[in-house]
Protein backbone atom coordinates (compact mmCIF):
# COMPACT_ATOMS: atom_id res chain seq x y z
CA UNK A 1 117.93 140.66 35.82
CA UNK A 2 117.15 139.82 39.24
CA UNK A 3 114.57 136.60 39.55
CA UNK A 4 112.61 136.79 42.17
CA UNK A 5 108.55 135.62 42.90
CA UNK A 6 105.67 137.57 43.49
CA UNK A 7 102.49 136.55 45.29
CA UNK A 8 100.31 134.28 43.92
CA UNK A 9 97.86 136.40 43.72
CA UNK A 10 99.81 139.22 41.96
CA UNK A 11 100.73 136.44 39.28
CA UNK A 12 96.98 135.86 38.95
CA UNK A 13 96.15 139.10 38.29
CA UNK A 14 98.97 140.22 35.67
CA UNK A 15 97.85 135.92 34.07
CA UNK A 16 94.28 137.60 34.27
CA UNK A 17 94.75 140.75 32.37
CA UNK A 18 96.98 139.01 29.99
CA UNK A 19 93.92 136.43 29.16
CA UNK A 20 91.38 139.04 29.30
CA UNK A 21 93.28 141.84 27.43
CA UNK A 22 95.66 140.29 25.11
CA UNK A 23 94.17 138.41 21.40
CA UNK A 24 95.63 135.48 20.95
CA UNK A 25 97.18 135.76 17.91
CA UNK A 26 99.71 138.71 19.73
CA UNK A 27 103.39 137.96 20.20
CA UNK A 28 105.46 140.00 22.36
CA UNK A 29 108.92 140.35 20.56
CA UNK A 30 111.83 141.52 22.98
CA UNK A 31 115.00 142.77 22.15
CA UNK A 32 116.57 140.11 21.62
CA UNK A 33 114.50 139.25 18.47
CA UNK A 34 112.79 136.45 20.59
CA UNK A 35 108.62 136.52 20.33
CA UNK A 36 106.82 135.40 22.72
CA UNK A 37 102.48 134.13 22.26
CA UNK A 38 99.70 134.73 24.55
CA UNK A 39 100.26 131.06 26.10
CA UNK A 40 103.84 131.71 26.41
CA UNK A 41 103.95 134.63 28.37
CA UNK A 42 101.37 132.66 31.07
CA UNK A 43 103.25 129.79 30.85
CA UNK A 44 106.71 132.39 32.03
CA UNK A 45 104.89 133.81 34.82
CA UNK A 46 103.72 130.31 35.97
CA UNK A 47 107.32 129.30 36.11
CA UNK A 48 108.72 132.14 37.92
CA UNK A 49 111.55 132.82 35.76
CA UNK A 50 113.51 135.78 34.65
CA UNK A 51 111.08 136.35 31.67
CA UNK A 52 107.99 135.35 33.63
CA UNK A 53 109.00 138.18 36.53
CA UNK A 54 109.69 140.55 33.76
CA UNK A 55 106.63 140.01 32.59
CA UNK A 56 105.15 141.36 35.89
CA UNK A 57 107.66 143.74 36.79
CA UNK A 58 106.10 145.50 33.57
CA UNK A 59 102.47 144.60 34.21
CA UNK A 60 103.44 145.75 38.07
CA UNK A 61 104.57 149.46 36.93
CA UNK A 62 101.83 150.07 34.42
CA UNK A 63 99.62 149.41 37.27
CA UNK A 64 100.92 151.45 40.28
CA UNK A 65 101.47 154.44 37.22
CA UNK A 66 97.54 153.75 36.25
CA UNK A 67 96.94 154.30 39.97
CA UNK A 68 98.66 156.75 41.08
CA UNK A 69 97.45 158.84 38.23
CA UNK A 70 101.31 159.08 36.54
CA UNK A 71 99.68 157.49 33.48
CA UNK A 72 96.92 160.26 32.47
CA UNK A 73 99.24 162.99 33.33
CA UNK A 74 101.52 161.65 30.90
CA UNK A 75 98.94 161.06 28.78
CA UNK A 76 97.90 164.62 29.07
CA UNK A 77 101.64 165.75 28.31
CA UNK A 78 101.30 164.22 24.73
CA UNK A 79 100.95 166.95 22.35
């Protein structure tokens, strides 16, 4: 995976939904059988890493889908 930084303020906002939308006691679990808490996954995008732009890459797409309306119409597709 390719590391590379977004703005600060795009890291805000994906740190901002995560503290807003997330309870604490969630863990993300990848597939690599490694979890991940609340704390860590700010703590990832803070850094800048691999995991940490993951971790917006997939905030980033859910977004821009929500947006452009891609989400509801699949929504809508679910029988």
């Amino acid at each position: 995976m390719r590391e590379k930084r977004y703005s600060k303020e795009i890291e805000e906002l994906v740190i901002a939904r995560i503290e807003s939308q997330l309870p604490n006691e969630l863990k993300l679990f990848v597939g690599n059988g490694q979890s991940f808490s609340k704390a860590q996954m700010i703590e990832h995008i803070k850094e800048g890493g691999v995991i940490g732009t993951s971790l917006v890459d997939s905030q980033m797409s859910f977004l821009k889908a929500v947006a452009s309306g891609a989400f509801i119409s699949a929504i809508n597709t679910v029988q």
